[in-house]
Protein backbone atom coordinates (compact mmCIF):
# COMPACT_ATOMS: atom_id res chain seq x y z
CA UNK A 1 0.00 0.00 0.00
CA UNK A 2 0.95 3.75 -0.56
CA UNK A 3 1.69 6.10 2.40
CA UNK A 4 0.86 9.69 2.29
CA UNK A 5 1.37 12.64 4.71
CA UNK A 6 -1.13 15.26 3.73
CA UNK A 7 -1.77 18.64 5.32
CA UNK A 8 -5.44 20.16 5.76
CA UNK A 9 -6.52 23.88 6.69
CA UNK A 10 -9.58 24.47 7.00
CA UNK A 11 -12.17 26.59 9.20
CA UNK A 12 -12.17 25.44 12.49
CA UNK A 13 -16.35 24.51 13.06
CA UNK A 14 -17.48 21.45 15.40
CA UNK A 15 -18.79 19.24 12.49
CA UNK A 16 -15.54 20.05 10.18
CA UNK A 17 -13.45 16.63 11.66
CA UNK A 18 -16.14 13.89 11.14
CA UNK A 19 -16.76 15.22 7.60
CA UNK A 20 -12.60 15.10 6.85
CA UNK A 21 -12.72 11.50 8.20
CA UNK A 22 -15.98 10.23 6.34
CA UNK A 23 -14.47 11.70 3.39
CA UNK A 24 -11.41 9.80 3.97
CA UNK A 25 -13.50 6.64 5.22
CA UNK A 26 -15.72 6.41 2.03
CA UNK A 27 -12.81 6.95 -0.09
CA UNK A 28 -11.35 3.59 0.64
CA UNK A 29 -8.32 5.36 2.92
CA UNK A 30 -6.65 3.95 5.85
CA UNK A 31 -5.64 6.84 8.89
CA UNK A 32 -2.27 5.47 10.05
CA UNK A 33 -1.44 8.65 11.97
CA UNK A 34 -3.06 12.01 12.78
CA UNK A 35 -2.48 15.29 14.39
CA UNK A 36 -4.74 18.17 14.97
CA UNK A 37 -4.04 21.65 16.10
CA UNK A 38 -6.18 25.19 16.15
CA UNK A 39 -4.60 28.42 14.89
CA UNK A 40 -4.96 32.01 16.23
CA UNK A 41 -7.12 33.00 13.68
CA UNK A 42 -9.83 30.19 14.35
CA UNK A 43 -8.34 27.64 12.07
CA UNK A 44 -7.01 23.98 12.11
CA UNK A 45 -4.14 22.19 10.78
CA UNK A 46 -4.77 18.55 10.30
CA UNK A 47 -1.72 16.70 9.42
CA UNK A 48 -2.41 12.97 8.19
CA UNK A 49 -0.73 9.88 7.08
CA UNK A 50 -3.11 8.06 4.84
CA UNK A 51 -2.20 4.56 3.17
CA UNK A 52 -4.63 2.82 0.24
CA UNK A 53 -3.45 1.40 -3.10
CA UNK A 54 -6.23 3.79 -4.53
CA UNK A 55 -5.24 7.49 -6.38
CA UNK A 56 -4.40 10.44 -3.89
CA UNK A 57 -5.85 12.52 -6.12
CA UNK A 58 -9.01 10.73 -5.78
CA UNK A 59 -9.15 11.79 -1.82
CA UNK A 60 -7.57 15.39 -2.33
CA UNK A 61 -10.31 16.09 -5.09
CA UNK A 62 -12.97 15.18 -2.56
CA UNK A 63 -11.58 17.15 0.35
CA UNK A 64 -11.42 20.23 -1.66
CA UNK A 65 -15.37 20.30 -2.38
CA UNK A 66 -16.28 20.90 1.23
CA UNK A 67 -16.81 24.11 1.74
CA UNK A 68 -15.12 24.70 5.27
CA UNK A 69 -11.27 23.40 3.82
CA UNK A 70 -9.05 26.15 2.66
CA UNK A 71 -6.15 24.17 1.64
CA UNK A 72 -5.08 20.78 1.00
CA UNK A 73 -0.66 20.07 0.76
CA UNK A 74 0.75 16.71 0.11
CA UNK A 75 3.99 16.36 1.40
CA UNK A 76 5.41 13.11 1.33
CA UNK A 77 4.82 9.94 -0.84
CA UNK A 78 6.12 6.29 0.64
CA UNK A 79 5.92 2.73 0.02
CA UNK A 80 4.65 0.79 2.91
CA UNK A 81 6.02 -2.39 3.52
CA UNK A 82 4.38 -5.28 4.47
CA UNK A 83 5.78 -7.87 6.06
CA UNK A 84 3.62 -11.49 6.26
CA UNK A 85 4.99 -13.47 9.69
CA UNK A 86 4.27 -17.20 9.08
CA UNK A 87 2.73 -18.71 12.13
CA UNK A 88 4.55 -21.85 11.47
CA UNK A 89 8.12 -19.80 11.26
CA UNK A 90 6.97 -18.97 14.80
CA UNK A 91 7.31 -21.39 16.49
């Protein structure tokens, strides 16, 4: 699967995170990692890692059509490795 670190701002409103996540849930994304913070001028900056073997672009498209996200920034593309552990070799 494909990693990605994406960056959202986006008007800070109570409603604004569950519509980020079901947009990322419906997508067919995985959240490996996220981190939230609020700016001075009422904002947030959500910083994700997403994995899926589906398009980015697919997810960034959708994230941009609701109406309370000012910005979307992809910063970092990686391969995720995945490692199979035998239960047999375990033992």
């Amino acid at each position: 699967m494909n990693q990605h670190n994406i960056t959202i701002e986006a008007r800070f409103c109570p409603e604004i995170l569950e519509r980020i996540l079901r947009v990322i849930r419906h997508r067919g994304f995985h959240i490996c990692s996220m981190n939230m913070s609020i700016t001075e001028s009422n904002n947030i900056n959500l910083s994700l890692t997403v994995s899926s073997q589906r398009p980015l672009e697919l997810l960034c498209s959708q994230l941009t059509k609701l109406a309370d996200v000012a910005g979307i920034q992809v910063s970092h593309q990686q391969k995720e490795k995945i490692r199979f552990i035998s239960a047999l070799s375990a033992m």
